[in-house]
PDB file of N, CA and C in Angstrom:
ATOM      1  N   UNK A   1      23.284  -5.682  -4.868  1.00  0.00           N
ATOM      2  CA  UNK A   1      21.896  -6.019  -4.689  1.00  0.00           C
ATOM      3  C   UNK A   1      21.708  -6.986  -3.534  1.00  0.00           C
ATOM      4  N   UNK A   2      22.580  -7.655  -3.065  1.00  0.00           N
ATOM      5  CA  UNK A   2      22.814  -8.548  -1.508  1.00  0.00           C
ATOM      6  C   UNK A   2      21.993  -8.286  -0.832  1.00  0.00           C
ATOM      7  N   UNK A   3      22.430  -6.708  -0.769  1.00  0.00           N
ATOM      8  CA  UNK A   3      21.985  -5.680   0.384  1.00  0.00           C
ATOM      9  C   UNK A   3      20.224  -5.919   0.700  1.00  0.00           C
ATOM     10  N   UNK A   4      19.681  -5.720  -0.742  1.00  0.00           N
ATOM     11  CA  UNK A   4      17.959  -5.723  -1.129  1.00  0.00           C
ATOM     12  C   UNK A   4      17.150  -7.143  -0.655  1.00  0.00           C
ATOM     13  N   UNK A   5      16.075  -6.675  -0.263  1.00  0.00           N
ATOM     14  CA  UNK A   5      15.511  -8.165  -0.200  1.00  0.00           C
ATOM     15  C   UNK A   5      15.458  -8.335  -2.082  1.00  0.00           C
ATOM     16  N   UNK A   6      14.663  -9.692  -2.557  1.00  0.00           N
ATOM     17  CA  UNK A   6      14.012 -10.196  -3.312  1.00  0.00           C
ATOM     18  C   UNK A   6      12.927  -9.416  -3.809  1.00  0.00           C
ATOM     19  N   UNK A   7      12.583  -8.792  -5.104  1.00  0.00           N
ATOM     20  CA  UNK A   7      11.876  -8.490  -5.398  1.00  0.00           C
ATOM     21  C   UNK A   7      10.914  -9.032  -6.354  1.00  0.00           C
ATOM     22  N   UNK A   8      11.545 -10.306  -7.224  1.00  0.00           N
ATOM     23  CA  UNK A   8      10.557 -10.675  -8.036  1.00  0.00           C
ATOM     24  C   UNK A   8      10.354 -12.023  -6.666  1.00  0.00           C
ATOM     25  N   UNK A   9       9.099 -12.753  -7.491  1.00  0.00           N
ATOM     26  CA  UNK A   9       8.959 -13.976  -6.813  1.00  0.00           C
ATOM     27  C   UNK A   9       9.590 -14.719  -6.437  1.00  0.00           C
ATOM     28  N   UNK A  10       9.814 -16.132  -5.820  1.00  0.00           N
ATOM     29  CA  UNK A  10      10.810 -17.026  -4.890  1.00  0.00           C
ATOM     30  C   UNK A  10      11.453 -18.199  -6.405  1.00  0.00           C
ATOM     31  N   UNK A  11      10.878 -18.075  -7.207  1.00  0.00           N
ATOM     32  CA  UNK A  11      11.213 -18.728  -8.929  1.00  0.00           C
ATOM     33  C   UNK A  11      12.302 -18.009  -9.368  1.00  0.00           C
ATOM     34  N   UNK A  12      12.542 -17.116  -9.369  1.00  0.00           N
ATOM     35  CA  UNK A  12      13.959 -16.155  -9.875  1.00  0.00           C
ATOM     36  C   UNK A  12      14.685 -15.365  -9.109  1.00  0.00           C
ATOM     37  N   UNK A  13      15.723 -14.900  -8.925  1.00  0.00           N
ATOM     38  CA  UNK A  13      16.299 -14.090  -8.097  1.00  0.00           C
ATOM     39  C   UNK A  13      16.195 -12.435  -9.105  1.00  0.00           C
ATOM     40  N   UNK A  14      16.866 -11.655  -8.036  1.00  0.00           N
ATOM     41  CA  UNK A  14      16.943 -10.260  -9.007  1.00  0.00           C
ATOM     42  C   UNK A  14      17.916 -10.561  -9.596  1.00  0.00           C
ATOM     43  N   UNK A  15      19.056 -11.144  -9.290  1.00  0.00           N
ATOM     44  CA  UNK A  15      20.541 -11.265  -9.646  1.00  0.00           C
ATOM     45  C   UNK A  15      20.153 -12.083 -11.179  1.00  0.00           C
ATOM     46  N   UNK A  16      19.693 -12.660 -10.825  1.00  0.00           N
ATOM     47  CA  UNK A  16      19.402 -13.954 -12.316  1.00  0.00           C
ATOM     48  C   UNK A  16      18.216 -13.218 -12.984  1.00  0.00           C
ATOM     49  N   UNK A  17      17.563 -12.283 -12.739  1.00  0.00           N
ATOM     50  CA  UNK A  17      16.618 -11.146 -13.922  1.00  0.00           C
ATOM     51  C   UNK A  17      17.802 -10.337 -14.477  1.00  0.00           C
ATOM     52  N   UNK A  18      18.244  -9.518 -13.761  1.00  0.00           N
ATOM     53  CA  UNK A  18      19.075  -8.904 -14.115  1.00  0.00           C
ATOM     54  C   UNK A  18      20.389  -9.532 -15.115  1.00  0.00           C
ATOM     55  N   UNK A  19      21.006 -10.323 -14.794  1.00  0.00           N
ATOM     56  CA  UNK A  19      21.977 -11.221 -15.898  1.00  0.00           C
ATOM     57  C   UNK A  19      20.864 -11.622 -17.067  1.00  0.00           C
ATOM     58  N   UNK A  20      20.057 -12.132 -16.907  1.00  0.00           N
ATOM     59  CA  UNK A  20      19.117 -12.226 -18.297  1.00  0.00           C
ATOM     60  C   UNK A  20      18.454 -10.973 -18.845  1.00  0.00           C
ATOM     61  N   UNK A  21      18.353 -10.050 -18.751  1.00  0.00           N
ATOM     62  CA  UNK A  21      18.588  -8.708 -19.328  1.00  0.00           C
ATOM     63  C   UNK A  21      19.824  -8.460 -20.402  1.00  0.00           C
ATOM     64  N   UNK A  22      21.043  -8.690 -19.664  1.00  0.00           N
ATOM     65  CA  UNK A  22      22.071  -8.539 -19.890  1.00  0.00           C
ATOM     66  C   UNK A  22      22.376 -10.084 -21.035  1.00  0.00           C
ATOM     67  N   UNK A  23      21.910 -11.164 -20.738  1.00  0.00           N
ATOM     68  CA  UNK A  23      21.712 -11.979 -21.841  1.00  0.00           C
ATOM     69  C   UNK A  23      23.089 -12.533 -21.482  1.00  0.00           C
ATOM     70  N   UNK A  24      23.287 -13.159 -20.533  1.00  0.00           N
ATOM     71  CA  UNK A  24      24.485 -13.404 -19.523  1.00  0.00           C
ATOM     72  C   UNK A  24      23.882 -14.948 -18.847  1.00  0.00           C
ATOM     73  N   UNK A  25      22.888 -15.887 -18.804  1.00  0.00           N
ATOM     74  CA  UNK A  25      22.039 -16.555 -18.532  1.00  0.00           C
ATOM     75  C   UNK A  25      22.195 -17.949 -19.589  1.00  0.00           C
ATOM     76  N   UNK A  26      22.672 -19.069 -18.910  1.00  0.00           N
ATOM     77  CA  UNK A  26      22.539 -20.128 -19.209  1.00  0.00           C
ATOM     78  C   UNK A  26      21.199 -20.307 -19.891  1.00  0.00           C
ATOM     79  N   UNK A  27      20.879 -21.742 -20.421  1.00  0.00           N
ATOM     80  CA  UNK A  27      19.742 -21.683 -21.383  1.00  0.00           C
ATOM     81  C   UNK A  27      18.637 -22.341 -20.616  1.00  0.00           C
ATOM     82  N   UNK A  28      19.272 -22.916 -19.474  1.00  0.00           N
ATOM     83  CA  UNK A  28      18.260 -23.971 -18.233  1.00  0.00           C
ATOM     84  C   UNK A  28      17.490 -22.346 -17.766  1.00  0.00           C
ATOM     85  N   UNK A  29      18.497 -21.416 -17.223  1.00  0.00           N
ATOM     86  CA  UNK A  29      18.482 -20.644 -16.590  1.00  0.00           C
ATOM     87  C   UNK A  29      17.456 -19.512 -17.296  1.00  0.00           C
ATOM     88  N   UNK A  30      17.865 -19.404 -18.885  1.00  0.00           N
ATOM     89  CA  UNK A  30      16.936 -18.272 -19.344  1.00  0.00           C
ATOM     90  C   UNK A  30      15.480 -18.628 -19.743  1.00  0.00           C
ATOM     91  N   UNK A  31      15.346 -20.202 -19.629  1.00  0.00           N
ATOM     92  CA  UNK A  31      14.258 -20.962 -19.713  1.00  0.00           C
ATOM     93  C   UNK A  31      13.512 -20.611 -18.446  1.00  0.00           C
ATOM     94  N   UNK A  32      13.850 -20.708 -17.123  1.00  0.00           N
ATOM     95  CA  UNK A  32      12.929 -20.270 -16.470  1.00  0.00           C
ATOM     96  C   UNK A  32      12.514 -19.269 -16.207  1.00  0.00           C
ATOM     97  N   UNK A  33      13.569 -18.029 -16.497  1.00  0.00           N
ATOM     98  CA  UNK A  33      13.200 -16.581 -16.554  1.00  0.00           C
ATOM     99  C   UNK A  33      11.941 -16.204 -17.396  1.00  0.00           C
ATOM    100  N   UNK A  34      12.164 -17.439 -18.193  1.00  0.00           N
ATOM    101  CA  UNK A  34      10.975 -16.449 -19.318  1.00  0.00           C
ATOM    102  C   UNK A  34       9.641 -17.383 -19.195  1.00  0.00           C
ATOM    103  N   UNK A  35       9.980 -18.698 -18.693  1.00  0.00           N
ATOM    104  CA  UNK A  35       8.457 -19.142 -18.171  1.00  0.00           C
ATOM    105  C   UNK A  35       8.071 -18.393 -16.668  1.00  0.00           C
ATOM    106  N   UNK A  36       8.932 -17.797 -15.766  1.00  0.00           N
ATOM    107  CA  UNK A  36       8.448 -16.881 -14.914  1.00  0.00           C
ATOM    108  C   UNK A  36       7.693 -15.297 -15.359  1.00  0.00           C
ATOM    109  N   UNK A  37       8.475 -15.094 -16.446  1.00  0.00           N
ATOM    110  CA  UNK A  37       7.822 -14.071 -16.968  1.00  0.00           C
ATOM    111  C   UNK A  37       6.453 -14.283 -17.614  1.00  0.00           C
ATOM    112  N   UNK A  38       6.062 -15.032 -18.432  1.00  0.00           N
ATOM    113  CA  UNK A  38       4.810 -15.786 -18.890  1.00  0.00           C
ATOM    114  C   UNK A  38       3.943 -16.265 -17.670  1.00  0.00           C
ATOM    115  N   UNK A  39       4.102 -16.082 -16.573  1.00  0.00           N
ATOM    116  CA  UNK A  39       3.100 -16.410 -15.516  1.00  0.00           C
ATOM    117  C   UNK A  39       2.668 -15.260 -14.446  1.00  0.00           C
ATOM    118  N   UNK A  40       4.277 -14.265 -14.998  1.00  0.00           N
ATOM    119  CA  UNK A  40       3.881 -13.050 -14.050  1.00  0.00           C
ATOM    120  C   UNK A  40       4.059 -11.694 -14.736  1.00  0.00           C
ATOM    121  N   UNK A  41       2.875 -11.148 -14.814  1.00  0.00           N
ATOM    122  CA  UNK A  41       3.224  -9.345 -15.297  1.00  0.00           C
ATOM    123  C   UNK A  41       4.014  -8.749 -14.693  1.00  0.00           C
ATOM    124  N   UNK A  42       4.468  -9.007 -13.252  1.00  0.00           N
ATOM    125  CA  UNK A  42       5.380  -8.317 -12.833  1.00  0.00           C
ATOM    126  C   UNK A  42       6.880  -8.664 -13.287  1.00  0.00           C
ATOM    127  N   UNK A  43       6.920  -9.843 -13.572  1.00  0.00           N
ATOM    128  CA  UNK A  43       8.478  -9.920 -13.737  1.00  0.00           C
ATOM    129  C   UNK A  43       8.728  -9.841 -14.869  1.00  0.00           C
ATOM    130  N   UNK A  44       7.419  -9.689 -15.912  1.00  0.00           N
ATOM    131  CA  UNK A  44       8.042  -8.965 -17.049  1.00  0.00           C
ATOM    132  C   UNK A  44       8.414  -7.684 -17.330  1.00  0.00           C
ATOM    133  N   UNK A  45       7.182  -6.836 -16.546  1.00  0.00           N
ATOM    134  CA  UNK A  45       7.759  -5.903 -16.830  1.00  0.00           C
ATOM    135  C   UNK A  45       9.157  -5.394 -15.827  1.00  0.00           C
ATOM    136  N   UNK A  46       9.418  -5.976 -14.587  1.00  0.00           N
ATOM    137  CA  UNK A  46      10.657  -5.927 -14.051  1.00  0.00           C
ATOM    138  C   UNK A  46      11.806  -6.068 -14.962  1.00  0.00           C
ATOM    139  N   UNK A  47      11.882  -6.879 -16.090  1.00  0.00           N
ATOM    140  CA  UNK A  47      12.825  -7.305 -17.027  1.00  0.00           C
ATOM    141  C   UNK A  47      12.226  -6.042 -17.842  1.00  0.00           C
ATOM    142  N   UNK A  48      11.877  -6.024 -18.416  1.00  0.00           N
ATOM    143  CA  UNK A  48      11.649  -4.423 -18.973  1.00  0.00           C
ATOM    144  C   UNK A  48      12.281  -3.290 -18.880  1.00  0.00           C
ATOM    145  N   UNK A  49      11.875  -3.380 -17.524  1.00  0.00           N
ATOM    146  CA  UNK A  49      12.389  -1.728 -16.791  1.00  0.00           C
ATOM    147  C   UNK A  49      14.101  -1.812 -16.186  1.00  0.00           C
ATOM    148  N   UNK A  50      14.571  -3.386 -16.583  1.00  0.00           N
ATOM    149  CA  UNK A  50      16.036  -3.340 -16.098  1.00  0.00           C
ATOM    150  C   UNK A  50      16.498  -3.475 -17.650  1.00  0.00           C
ATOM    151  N   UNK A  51      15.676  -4.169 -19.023  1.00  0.00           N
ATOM    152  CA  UNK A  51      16.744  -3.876 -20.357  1.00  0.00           C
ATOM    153  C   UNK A  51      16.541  -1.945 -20.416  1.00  0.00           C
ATOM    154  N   UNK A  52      15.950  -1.303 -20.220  1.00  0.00           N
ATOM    155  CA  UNK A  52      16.175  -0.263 -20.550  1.00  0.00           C
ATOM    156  C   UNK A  52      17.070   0.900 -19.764  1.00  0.00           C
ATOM    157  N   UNK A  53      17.136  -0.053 -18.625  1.00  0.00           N
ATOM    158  CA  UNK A  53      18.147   0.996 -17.484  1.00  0.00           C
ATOM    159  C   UNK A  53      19.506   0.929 -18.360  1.00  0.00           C
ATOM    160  N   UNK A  54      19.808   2.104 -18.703  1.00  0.00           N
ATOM    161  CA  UNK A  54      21.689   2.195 -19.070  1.00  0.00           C
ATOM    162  C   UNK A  54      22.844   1.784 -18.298  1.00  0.00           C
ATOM    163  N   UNK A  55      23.161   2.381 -17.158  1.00  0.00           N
ATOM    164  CA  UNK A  55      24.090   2.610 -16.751  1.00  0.00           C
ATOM    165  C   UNK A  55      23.595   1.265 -15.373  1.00  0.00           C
ATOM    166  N   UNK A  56      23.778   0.111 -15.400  1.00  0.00           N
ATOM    167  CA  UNK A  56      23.347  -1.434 -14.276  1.00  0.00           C
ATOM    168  C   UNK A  56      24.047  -1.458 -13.283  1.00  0.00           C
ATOM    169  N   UNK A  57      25.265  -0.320 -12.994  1.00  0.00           N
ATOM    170  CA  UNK A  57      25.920  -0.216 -11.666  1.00  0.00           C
ATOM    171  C   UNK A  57      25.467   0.555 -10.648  1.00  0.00           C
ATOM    172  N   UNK A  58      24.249   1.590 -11.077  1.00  0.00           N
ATOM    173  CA  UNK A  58      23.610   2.670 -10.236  1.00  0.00           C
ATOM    174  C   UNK A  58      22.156   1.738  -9.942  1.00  0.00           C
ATOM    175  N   UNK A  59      22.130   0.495 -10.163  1.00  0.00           N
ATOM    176  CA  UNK A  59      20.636  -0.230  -9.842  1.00  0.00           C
ATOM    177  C   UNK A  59      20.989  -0.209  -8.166  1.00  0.00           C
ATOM    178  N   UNK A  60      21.830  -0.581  -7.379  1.00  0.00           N
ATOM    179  CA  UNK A  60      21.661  -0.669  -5.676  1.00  0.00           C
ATOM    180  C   UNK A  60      21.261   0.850  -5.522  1.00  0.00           C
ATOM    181  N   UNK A  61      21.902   1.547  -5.793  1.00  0.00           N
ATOM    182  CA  UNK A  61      21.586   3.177  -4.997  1.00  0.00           C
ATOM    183  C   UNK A  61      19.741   3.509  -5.674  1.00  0.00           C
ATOM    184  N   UNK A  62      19.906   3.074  -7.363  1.00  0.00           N
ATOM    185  CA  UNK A  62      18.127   3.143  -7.583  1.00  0.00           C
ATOM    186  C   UNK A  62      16.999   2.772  -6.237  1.00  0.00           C
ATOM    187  N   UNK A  63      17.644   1.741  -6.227  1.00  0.00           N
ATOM    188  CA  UNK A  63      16.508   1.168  -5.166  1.00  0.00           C
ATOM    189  C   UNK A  63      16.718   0.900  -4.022  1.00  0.00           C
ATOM    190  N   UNK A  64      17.929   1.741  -3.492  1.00  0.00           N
ATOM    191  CA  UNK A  64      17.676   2.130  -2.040  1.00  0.00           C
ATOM    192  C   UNK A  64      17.277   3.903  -2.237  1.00  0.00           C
ATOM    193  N   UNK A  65      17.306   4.483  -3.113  1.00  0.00           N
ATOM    194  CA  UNK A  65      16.493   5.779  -3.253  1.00  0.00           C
ATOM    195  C   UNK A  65      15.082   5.560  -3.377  1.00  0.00           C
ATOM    196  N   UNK A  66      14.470   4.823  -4.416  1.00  0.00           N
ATOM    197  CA  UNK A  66      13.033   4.024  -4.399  1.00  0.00           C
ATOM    198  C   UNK A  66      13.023   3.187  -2.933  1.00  0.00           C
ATOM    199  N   UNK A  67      13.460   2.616  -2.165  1.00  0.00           N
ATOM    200  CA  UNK A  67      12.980   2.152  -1.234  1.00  0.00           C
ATOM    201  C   UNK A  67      12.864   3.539   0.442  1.00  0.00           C
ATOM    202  N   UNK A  68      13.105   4.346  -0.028  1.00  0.00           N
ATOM    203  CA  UNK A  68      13.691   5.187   0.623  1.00  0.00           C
ATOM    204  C   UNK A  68      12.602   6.995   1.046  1.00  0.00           C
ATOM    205  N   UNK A  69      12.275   6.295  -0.871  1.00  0.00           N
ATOM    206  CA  UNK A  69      11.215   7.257  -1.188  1.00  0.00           C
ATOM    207  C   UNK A  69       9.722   6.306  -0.607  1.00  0.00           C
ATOM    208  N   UNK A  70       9.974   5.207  -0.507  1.00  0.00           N
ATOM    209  CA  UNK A  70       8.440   4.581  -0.052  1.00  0.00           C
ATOM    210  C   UNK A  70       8.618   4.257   1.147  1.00  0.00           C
ATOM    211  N   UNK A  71       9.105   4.716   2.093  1.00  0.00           N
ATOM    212  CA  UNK A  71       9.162   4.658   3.543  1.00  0.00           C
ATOM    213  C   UNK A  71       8.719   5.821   3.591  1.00  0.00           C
ATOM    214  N   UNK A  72       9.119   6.759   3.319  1.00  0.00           N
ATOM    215  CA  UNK A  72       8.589   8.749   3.179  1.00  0.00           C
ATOM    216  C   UNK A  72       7.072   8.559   3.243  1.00  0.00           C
ATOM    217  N   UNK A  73       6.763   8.208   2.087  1.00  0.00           N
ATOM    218  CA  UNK A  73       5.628   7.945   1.628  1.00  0.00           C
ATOM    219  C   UNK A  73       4.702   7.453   2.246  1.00  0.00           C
ATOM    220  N   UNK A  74       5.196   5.982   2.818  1.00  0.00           N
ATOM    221  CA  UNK A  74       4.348   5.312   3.771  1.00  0.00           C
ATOM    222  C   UNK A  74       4.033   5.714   4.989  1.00  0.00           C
ATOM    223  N   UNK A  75       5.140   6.137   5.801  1.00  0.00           N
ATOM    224  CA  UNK A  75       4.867   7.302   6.917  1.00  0.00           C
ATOM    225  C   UNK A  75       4.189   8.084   6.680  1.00  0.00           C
ATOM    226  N   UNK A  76       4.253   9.072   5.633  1.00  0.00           N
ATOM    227  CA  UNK A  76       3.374  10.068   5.838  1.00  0.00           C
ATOM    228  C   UNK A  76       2.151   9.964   5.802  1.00  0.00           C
ATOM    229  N   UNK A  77       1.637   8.416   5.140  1.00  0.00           N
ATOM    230  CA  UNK A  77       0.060   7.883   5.326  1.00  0.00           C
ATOM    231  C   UNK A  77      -0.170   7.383   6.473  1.00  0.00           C
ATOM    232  N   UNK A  78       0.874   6.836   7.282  1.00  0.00           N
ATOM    233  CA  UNK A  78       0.614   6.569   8.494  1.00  0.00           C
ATOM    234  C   UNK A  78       0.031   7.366   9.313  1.00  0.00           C
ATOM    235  N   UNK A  79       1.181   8.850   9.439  1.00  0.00           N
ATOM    236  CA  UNK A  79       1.000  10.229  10.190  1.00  0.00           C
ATOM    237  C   UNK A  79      -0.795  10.304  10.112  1.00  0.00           C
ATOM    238  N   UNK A  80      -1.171  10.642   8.548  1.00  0.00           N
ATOM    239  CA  UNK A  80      -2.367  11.176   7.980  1.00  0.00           C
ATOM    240  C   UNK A  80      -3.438  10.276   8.751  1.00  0.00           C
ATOM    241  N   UNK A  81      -3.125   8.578   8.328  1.00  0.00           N
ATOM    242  CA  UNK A  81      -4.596   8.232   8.784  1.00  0.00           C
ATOM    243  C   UNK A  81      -4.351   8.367  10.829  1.00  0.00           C
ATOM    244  N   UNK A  82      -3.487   8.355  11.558  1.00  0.00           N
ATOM    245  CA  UNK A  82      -3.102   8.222  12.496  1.00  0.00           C
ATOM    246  C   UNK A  82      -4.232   9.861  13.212  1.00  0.00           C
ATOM    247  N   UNK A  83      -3.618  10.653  11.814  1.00  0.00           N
ATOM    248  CA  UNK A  83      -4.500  12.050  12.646  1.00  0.00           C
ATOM    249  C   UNK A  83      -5.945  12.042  12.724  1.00  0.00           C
ATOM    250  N   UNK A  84      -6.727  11.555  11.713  1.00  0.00           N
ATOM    251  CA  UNK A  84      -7.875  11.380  11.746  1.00  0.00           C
ATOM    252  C   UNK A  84      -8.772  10.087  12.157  1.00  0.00           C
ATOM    253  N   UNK A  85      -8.078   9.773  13.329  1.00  0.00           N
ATOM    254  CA  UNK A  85      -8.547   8.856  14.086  1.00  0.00           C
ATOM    255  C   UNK A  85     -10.094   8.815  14.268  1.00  0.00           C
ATOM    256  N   UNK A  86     -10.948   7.624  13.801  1.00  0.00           N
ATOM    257  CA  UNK A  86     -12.721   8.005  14.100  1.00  0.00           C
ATOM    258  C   UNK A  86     -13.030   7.851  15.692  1.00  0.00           C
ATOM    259  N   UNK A  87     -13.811   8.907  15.739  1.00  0.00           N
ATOM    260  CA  UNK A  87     -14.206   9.314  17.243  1.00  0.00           C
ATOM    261  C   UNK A  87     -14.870   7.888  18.109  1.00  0.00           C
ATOM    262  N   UNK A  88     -14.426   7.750  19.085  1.00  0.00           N
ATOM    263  CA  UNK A  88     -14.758   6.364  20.430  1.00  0.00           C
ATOM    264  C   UNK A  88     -16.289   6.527  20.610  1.00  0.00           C
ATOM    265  N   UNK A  89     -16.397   5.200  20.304  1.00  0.00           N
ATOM    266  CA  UNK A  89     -17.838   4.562  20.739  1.00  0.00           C
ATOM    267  C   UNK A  89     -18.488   5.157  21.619  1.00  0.00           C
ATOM    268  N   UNK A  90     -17.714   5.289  22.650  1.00  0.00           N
ATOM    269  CA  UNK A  90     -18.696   5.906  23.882  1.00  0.00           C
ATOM    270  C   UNK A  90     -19.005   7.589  23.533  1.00  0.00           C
ATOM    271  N   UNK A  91     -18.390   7.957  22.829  1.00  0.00           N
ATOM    272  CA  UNK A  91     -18.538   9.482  22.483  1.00  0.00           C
ATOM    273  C   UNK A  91     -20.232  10.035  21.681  1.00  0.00           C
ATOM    274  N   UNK A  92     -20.208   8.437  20.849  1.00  0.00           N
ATOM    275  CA  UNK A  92     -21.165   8.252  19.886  1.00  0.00           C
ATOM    276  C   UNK A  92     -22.527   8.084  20.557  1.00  0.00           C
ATOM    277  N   UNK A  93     -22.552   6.984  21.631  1.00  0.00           N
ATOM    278  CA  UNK A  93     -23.771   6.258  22.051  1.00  0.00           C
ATOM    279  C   UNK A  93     -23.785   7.921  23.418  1.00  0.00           C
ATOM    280  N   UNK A  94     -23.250   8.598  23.604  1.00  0.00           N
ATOM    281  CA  UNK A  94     -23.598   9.363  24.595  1.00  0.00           C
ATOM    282  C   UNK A  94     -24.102  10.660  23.693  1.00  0.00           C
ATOM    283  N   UNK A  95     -23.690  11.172  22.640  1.00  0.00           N
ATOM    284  CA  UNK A  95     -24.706  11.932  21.556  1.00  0.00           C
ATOM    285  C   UNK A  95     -25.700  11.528  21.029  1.00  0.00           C
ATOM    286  N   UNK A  96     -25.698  10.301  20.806  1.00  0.00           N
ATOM    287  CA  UNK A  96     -27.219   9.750  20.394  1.00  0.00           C
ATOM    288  C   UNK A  96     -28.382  10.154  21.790  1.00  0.00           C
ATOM    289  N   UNK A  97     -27.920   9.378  22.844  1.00  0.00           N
ATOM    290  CA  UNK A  97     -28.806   9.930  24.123  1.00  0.00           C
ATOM    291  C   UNK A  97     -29.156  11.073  24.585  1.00  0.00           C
ATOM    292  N   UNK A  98     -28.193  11.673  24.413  1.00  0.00           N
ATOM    293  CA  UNK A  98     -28.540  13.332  24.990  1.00  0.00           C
ATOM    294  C   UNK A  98     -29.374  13.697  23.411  1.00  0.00           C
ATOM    295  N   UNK A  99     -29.195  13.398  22.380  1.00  0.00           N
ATOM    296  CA  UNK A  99     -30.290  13.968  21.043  1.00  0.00           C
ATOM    297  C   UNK A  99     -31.726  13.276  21.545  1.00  0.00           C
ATOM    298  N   UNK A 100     -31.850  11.811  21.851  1.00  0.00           N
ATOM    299  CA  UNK A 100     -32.950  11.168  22.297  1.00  0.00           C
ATOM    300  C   UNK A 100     -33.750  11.678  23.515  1.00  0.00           C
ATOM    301  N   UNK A 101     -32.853  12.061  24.574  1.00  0.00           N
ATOM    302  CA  UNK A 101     -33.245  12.893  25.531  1.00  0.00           C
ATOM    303  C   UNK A 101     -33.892  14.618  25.352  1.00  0.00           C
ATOM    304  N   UNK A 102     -33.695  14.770  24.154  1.00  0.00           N
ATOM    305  CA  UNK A 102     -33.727  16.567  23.644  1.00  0.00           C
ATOM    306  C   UNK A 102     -34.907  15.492  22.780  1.00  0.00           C
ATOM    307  N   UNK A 103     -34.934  15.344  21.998  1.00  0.00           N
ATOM    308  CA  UNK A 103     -36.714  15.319  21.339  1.00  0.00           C
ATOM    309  C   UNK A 103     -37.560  14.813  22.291  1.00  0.00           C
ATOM    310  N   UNK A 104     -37.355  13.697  23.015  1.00  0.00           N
ATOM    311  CA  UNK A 104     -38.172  13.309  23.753  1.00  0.00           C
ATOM    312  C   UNK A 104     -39.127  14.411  24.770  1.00  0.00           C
ATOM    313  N   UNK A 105     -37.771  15.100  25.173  1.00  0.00           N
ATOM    314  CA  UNK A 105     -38.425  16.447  26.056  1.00  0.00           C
ATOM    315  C   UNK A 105     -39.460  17.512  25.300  1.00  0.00           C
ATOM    316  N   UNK A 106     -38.869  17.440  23.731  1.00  0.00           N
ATOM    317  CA  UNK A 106     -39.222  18.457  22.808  1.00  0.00           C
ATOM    318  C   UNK A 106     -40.608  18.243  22.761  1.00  0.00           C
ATOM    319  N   UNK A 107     -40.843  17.098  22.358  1.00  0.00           N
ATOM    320  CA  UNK A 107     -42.323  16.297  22.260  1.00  0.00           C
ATOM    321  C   UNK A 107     -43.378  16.612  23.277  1.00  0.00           C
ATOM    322  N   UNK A 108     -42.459  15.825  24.684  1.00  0.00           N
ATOM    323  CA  UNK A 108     -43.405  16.198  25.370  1.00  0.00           C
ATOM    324  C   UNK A 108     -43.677  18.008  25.836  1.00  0.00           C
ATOM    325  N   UNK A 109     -42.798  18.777  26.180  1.00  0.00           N
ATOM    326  CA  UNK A 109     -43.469  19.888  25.587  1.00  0.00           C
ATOM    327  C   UNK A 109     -44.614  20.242  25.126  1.00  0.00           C
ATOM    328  N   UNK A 110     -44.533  20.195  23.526  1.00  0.00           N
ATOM    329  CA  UNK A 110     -45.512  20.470  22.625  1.00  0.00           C
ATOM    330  C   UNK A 110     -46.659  19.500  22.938  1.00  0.00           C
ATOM    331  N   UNK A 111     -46.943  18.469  23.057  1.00  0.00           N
ATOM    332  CA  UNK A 111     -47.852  17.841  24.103  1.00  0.00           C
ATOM    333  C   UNK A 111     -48.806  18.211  24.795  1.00  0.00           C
ATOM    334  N   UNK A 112     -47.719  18.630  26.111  1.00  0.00           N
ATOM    335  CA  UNK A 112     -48.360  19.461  27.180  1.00  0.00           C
ATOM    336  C   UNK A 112     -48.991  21.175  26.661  1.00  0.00           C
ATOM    337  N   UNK A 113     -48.111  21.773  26.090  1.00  0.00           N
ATOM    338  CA  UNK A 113     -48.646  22.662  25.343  1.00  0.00           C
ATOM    339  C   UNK A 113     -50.326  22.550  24.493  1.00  0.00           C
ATOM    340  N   UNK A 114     -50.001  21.703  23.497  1.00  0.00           N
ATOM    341  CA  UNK A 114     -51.020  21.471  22.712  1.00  0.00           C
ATOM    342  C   UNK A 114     -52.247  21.127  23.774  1.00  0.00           C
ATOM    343  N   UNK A 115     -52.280  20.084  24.917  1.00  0.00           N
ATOM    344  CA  UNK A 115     -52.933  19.460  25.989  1.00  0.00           C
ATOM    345  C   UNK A 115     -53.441  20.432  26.744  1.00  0.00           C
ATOM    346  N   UNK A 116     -52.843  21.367  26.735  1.00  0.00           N
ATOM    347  CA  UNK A 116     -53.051  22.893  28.115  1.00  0.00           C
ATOM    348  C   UNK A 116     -54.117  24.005  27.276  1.00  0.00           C
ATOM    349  N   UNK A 117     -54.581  23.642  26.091  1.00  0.00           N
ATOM    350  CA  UNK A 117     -55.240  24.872  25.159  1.00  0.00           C
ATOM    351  C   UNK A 117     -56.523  24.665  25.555  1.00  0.00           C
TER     352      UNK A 117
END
């Protein structure tokens, strides 16, 4: 887990969630685990989701597959919003004018029309 950044808050390490799972944790030590847990939903249920993992030697490859799968992920929202880039200002204020320029003409038209009877 070296390898990983930190995933719970800067109050516990993963290394010291994980040994208190395992119930491997001094009593100073399991004291703050569990007042960290009482302040954060996440690191409880982080302790959660590591007492129920079986096999605690496949946790590095877990979460370099989970970290691995959210780079995928995140790119591909990148790609997505990247494609649908909203159209440039100047694109905008030069359709508004040429529409302002087309009724204006339209108007006067019908105007002159109506004016010419």
């Amino acid at each position: 887990m070296d390898q990983h950044k930190n995933i719970v808050p800067d109050s516990i390490s993963d290394e010291m969630l994980l040994l208190y799972t395992e119930g491997k944790l001094s009593a100073e030590d399991t004291r703050k685990v569990e007042e960290a847990m009482a302040s954060s939903l996440f690191i409880g249920d982080a302790a959660e989701g590591l007492s129920e993992l079986e096999n605690k030697d496949d946790l590095s490859d877990i979460v370099g597959d989970l970290n691995q799968h959210l780079k995928t992920l995140t790119s591909q929202q990148k790609k997505r919003l990247q494609k649908h880039k909203p159209l440039d200002i100047n694109w905008i204020i030069i359709a508004i004018l040429v529409l302002t320029i087309v009724a204006v003409g339209g108007y006067l038209a019908v105007h002159y029309m109506v004016k010419g009877r």
